[in-house]
N, C-alpha and C. Protein backbone atom coordinates (compact mmCIF):
# COMPACT_ATOMS: atom_id res chain seq x y z
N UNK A 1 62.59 277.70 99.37
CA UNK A 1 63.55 277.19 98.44
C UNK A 1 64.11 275.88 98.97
N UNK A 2 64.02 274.65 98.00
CA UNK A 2 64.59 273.69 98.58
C UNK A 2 66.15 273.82 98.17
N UNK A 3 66.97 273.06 98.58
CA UNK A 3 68.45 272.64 98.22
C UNK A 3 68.86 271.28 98.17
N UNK A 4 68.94 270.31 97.52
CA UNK A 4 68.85 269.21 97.52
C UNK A 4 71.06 269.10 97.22
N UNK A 5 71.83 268.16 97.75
CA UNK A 5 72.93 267.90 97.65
C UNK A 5 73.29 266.58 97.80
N UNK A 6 73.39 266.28 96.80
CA UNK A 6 74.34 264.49 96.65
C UNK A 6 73.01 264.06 97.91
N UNK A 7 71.44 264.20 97.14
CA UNK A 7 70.67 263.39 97.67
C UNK A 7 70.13 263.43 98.50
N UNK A 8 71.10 264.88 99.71
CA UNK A 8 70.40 265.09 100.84
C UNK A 8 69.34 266.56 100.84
N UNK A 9 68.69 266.44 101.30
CA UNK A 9 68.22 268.11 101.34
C UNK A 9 68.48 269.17 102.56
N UNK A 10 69.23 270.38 101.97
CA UNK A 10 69.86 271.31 103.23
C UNK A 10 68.87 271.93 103.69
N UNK A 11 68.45 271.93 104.96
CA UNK A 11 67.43 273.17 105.59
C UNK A 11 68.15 274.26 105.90
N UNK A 12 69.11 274.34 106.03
CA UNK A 12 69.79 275.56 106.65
C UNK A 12 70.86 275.52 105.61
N UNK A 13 71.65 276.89 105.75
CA UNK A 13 72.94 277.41 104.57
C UNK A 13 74.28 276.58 105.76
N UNK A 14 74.01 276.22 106.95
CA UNK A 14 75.26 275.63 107.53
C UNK A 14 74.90 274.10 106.93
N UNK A 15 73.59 273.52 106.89
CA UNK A 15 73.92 272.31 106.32
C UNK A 15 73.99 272.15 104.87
N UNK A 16 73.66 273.19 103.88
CA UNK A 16 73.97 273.27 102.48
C UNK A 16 75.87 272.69 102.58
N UNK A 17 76.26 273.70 103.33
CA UNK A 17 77.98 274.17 103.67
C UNK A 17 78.67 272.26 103.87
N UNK A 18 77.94 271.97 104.61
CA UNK A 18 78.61 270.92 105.04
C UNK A 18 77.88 269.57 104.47
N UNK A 19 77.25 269.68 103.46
CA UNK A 19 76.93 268.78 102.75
C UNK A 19 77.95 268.67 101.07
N UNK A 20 77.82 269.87 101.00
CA UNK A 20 78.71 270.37 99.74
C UNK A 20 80.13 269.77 100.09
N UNK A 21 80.73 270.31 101.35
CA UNK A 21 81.70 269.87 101.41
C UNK A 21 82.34 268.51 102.21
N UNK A 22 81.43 267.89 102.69
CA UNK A 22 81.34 266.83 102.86
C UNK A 22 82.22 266.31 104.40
N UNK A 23 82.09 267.61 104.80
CA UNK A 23 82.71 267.89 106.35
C UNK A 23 81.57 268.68 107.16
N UNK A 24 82.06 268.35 108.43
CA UNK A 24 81.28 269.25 109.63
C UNK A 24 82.12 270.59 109.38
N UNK A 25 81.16 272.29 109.71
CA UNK A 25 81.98 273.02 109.55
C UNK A 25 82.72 273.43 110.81
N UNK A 26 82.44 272.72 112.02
CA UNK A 26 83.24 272.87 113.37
C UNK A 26 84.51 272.44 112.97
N UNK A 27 84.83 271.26 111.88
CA UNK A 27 86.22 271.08 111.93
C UNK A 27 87.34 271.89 111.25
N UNK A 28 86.60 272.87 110.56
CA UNK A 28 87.01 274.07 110.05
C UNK A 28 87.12 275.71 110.78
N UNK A 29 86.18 275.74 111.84
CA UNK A 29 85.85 276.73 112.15
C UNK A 29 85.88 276.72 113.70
N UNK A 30 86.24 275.30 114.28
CA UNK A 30 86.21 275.03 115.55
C UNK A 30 85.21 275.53 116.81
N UNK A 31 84.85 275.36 117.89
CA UNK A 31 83.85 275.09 118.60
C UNK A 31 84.36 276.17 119.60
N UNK A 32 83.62 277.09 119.77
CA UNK A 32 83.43 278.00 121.42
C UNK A 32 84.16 277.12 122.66
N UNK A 33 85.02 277.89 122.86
CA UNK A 33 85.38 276.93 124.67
C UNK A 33 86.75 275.67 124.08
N UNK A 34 87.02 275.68 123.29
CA UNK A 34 87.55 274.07 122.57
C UNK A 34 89.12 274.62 123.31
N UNK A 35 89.49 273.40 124.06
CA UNK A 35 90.41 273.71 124.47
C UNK A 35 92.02 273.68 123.80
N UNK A 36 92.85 274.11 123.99
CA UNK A 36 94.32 273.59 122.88
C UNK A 36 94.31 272.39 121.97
N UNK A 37 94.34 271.22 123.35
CA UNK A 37 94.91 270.47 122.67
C UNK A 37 93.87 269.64 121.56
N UNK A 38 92.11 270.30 122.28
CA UNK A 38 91.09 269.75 120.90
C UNK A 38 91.32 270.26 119.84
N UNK A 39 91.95 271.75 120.00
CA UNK A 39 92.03 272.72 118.85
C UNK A 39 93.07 271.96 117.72
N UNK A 40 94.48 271.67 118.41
CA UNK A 40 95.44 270.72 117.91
C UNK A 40 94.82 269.38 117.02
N UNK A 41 94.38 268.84 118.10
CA UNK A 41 93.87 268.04 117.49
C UNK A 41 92.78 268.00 116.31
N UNK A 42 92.31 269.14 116.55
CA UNK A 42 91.20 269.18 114.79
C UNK A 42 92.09 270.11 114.09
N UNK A 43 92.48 270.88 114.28
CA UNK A 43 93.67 271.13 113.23
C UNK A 43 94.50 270.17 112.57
N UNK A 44 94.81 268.71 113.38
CA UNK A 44 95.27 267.61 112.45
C UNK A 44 94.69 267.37 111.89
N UNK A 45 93.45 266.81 112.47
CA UNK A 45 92.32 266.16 111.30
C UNK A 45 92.00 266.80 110.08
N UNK A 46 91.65 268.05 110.09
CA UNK A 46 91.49 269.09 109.06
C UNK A 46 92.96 269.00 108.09
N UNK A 47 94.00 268.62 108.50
CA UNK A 47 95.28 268.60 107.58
C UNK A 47 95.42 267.24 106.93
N UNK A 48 94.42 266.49 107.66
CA UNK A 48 95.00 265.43 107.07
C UNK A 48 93.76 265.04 106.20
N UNK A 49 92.43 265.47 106.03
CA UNK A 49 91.61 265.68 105.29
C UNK A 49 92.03 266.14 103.96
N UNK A 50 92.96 267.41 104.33
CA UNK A 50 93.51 267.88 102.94
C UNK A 50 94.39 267.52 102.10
N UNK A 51 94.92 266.54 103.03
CA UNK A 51 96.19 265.69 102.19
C UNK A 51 95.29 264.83 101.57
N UNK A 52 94.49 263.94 102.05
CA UNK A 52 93.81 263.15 101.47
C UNK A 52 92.63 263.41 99.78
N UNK A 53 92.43 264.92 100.16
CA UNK A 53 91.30 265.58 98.80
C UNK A 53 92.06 266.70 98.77
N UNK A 54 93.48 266.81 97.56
CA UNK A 54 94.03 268.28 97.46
C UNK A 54 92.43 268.66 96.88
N UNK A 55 91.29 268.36 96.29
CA UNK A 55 90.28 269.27 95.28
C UNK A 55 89.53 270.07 96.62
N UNK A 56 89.55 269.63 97.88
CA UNK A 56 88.70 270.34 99.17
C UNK A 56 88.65 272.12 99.14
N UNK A 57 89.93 272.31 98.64
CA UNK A 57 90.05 273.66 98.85
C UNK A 57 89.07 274.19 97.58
N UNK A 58 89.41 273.70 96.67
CA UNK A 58 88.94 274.55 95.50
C UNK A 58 87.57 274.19 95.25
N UNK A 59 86.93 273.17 95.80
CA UNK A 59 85.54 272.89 96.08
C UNK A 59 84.79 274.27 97.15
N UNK A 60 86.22 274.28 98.28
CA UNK A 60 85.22 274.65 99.15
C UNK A 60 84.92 276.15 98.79
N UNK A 61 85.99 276.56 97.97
CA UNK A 61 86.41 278.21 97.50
C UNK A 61 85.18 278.67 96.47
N UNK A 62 84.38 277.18 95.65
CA UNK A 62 83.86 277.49 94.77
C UNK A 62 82.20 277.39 95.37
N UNK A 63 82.12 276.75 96.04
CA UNK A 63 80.81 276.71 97.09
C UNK A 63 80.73 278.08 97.83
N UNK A 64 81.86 278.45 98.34
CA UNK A 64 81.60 280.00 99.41
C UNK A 64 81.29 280.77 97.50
N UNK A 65 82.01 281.17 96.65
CA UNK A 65 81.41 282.06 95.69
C UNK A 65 80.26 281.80 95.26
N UNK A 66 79.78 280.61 94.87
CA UNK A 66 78.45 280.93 94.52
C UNK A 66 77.53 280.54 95.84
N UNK A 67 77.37 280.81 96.87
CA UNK A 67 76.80 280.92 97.96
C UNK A 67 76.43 282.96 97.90
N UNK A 68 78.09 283.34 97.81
CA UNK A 68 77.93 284.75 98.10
C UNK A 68 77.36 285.07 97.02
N UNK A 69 77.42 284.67 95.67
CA UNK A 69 76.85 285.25 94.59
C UNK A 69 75.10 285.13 94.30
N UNK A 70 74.83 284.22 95.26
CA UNK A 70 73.62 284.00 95.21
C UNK A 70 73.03 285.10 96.57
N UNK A 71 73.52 284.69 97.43
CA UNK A 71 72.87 285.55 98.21
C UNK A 71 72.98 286.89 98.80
N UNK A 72 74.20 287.14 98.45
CA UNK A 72 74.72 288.84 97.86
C UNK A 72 75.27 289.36 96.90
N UNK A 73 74.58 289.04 95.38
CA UNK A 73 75.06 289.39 94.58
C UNK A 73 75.60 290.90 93.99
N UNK A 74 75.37 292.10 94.85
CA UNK A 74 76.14 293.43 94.64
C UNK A 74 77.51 293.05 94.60
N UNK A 75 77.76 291.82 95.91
CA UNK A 75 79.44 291.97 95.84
C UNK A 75 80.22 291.84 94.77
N UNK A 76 79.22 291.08 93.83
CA UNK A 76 80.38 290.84 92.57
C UNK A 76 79.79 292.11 91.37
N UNK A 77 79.01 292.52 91.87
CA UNK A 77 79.02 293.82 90.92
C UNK A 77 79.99 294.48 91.01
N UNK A 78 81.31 294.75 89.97
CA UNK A 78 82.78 295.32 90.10
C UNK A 78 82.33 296.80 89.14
N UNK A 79 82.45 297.51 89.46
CA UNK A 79 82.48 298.90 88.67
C UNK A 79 84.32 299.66 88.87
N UNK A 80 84.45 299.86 87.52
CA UNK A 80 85.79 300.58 87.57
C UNK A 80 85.93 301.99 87.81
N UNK A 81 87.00 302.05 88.81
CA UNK A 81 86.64 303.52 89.01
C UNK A 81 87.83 304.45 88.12
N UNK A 82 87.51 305.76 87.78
CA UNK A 82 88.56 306.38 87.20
C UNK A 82 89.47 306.62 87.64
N UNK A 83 90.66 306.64 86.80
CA UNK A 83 91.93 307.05 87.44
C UNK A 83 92.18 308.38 87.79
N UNK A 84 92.58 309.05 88.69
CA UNK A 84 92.95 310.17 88.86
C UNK A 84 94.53 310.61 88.18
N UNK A 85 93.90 311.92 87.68
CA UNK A 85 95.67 312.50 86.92
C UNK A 85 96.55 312.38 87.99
N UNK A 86 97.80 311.99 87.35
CA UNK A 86 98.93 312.18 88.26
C UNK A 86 99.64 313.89 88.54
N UNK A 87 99.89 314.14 89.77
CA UNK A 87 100.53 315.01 90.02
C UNK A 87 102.14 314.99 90.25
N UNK A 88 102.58 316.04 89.64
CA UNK A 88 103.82 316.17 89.96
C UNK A 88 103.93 316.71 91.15
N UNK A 89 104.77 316.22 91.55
CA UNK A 89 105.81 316.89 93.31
C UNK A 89 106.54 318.06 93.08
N UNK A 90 106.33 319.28 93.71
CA UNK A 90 107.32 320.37 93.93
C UNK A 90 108.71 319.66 93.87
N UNK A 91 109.68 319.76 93.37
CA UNK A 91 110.65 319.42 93.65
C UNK A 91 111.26 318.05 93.16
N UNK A 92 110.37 317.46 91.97
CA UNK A 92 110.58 316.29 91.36
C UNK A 92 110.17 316.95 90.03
N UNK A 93 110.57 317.85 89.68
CA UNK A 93 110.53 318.37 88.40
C UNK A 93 111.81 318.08 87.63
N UNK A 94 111.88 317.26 86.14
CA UNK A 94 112.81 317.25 85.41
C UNK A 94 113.29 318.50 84.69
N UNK A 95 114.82 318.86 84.74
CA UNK A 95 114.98 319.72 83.87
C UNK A 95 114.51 319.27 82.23
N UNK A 96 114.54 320.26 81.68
CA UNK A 96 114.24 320.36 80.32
C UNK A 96 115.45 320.38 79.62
């Protein structure tokens, strides 16, 4: 299956991820070993990314669903389950 995005083509679902969203996903998800103050510091960057594109979130919210919907689609299979009768409590009985 190819994936082609704004021109590029993803080989992998981490570069689909970060083509879509137009970020590395380390600056989201940060790096093994990353010490405080790198952590700090991409935690700014990442804030100030978002100030700059309020749409990032809802891009990125809409890329993870149809990612999962494509490649595990049971999850969105929703089946309702029945309600169970309610029971009364010994002792929460209304007089009549």
């Amino acid at each position: 299956m190819r994936v082609i995005v704004a021109g590029h083509t993803a080989v992998t679902a981490d570069e689909f991820v970060e083509l879509a969203l137009g970020t590395p996903l380390e600056l989201w998800l940060g790096v093994e070993g990353e010490s405080e103050m790198e952590r700090a510091a991409r935690e700014d960057a990442a804030r100030d990314i978002l100030a700059d594109d309020p749409t990032l979130v809802d891009r990125a919210s809409t890329v993870a669903a149809e990612t999962i919907e494509t490649l595990a689609p049971d999850l969105f299979n929703v089946v309702t389950l029945p309600r169970t009768a309610r029971r009364v409590r010994a002792g929460k009985r209304t007089a009549a």
